[in-house]
Protein backbone atom coordinates (compact mmCIF):
# COMPACT_ATOMS: atom_id res chain seq x y z
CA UNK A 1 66.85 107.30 106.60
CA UNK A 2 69.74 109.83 107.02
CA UNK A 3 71.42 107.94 108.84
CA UNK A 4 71.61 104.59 106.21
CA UNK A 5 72.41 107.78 104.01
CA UNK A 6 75.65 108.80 105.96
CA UNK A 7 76.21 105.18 106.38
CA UNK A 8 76.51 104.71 102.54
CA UNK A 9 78.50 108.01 101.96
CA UNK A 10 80.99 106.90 104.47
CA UNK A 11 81.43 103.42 103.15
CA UNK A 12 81.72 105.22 99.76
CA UNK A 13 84.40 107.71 100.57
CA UNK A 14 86.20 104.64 102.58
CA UNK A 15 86.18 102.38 99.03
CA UNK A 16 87.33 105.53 96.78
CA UNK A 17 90.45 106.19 99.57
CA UNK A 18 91.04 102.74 99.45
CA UNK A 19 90.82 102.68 95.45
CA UNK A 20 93.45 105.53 95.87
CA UNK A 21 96.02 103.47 96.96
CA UNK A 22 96.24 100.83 94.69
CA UNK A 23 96.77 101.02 90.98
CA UNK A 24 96.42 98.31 88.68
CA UNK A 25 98.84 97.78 85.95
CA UNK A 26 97.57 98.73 82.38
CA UNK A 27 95.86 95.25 80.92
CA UNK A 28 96.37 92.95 83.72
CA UNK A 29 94.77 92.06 87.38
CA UNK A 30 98.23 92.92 89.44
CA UNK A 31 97.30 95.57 91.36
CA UNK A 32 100.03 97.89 92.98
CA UNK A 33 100.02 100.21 96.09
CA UNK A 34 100.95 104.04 95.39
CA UNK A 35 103.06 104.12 98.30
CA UNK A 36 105.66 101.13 100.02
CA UNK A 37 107.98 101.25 102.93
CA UNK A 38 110.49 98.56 102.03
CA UNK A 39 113.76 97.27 103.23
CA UNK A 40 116.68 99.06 101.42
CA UNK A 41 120.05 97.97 102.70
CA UNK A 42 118.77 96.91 105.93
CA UNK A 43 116.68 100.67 106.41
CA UNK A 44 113.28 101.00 106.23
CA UNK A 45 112.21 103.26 103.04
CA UNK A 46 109.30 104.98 102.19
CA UNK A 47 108.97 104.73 98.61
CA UNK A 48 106.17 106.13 96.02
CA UNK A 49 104.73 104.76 92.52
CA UNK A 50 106.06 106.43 89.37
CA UNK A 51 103.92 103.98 86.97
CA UNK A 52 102.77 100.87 86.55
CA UNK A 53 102.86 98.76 83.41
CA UNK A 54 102.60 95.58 81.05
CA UNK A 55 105.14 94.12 79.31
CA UNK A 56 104.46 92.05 76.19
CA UNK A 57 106.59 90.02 73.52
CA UNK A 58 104.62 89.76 70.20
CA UNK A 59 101.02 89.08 71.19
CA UNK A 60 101.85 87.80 74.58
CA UNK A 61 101.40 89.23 77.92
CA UNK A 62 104.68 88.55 80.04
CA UNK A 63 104.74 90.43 83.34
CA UNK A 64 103.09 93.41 85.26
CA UNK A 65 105.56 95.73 86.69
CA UNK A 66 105.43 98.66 88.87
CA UNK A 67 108.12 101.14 89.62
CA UNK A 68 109.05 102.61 93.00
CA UNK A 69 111.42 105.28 93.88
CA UNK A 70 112.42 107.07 97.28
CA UNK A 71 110.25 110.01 98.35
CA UNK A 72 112.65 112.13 99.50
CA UNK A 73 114.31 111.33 95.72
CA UNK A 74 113.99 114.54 93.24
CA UNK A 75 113.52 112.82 89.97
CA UNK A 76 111.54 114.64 87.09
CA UNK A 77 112.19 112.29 84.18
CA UNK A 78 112.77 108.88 83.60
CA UNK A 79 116.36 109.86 82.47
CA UNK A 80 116.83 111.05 85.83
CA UNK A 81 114.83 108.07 87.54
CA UNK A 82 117.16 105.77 85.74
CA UNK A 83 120.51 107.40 86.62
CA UNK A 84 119.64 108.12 90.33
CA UNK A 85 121.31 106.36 93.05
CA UNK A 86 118.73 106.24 94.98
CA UNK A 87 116.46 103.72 96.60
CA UNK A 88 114.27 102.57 94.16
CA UNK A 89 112.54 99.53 92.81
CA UNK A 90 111.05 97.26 90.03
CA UNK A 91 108.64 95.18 91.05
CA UNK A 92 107.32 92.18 88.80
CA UNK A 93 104.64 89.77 88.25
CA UNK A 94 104.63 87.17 86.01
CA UNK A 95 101.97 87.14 83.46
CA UNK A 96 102.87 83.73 82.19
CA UNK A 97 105.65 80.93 82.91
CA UNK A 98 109.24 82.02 81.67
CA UNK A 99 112.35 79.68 81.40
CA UNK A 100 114.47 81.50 83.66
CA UNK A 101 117.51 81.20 80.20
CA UNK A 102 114.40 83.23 78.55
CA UNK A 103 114.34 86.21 81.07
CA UNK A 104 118.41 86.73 81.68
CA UNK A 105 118.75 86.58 77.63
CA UNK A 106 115.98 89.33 77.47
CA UNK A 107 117.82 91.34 80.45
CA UNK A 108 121.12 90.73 78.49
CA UNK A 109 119.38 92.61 75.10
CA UNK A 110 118.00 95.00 77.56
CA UNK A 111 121.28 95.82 78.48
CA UNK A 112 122.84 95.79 75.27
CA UNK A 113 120.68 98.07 73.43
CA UNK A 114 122.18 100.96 76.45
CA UNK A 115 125.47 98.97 76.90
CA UNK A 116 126.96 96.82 74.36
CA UNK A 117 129.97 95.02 75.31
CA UNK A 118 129.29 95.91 78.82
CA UNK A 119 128.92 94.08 82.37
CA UNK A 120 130.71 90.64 81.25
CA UNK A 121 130.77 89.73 84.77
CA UNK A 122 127.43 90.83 86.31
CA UNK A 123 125.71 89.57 83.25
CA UNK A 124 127.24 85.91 83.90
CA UNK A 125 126.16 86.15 87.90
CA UNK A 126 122.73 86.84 86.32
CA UNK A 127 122.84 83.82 84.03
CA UNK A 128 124.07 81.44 86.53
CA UNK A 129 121.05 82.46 88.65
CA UNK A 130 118.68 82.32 86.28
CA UNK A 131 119.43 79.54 84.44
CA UNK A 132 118.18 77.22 87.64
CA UNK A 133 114.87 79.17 87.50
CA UNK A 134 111.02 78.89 86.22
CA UNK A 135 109.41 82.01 86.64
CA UNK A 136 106.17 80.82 87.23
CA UNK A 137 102.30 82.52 86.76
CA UNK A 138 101.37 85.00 89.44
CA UNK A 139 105.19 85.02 90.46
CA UNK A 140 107.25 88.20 91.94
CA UNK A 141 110.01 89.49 91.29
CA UNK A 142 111.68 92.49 93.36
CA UNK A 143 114.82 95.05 91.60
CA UNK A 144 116.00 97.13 94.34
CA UNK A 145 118.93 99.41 93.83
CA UNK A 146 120.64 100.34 97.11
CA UNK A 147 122.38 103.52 97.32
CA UNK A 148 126.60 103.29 96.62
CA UNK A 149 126.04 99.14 96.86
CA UNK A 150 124.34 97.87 93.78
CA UNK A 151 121.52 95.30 92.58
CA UNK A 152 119.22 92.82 95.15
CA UNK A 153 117.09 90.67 92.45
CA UNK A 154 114.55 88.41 94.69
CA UNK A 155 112.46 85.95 93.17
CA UNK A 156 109.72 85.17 95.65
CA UNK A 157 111.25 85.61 99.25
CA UNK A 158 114.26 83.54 99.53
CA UNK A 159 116.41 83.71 96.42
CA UNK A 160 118.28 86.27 96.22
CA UNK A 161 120.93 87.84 93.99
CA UNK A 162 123.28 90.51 94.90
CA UNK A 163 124.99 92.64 92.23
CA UNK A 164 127.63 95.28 94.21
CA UNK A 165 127.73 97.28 90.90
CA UNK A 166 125.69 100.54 90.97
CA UNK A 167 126.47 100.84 87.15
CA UNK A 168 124.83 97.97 86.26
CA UNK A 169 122.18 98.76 88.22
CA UNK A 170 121.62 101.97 86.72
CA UNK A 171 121.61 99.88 83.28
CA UNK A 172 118.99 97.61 84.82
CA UNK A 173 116.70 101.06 85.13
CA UNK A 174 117.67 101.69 81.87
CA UNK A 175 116.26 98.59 80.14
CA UNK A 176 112.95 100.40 81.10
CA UNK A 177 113.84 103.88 81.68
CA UNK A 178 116.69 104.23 78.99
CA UNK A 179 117.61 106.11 75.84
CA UNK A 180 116.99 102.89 74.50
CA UNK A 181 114.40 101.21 76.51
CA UNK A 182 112.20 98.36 75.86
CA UNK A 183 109.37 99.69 74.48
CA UNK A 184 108.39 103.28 74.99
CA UNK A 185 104.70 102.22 75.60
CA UNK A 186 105.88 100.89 78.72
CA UNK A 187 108.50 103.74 79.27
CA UNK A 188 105.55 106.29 79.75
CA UNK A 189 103.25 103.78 81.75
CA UNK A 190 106.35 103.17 83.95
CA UNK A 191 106.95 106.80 84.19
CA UNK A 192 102.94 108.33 84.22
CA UNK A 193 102.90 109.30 87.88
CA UNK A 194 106.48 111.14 87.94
């Protein structure tokens, strides 16, 4: 009988250190690990969770996202997070199909709310690739800032989009991390493990 005992406590404590490493995003299925090692500018990076959250339009659920940043990175805020050059990266899941027009004009207000009048040229690389583009259900999305280079955006695994302004993609953070972000619901779930 002990020994079914320590058999069950040890396949508990195995499922709640498991549990541990994942977090699911507030309101949705996606579930994220707390920590990555991911590919930034050709480097392997080891990368922690500052938050994970939904984002919504009216009643709608859009996508999950999860936010990643460097460990060895000393951010405290998300004013900080967002300013950074550092690696660090958004990572998105489609809650629903989205004309890819829908998402760049969305990024584009994102922008604008931080930046008006700003990133004429980075903004039209953004349409032109995501005017092509159904983001469909269950789809991801990767952000990743690289350190004194700029914006990867990768939709899925093979189409990517490279931005060599760090500027704009600080003002990418700052759609979500910003004075002016998108919602501040999703500012603090983005920003709840900081």
């Amino acid at each position: 009988m002990q020994r079914i005992l320590w058999s069950l406590a040890l396949v508990a404590t195995a499922t709640a250190s498991a549990e541990e490493k994942m977090v699911t995003a507030p309101g949705t299925k996606v579930e994220y690990p707390v920590t990555i090692t991911e590919s930034v500018g050709d480097k392997p990076v080891a990368m922690r969770l500052t938050g994970a959250g939904l984002r919504t339009k009216a009643i709608f659920s859009v996508y999950a996202v999860a936010s990643y940043v460097a460990d060895a990175a000393t951010v405290k805020s998300p004013a900080e997070l967002a300013a950074a050059d550092v690696p660090k990266r958004l990572h998105l899941v489609m809650e629903r199909e989205v004309a890819g027009k829908d998402m760049s004009e969305n990024i584009r207000a994102g922008i604008a709310g931080n930046h008006p009048g700003e990133f004429a040229e980075e903004l039209k690389a953004l349409d032109d690739y995501c005017k092509k583009l159904t983001l469909k259900k269950g789809q991801h999305i990767r952000l990743t800032h690289t350190p004194g280079v700029g914006l990867t955006a990768l939709i899925g695994q093979d189409q990517a989009l490279e931005i060599p302004n760090v500027k704009f993609a600080v003002a990418i953070w700052e759609i979500y991390f910003g004075k002016k972000p998108l919602n501040d619901k999703l500012k603090k779930q983005l920003a709840s493990r900081m």
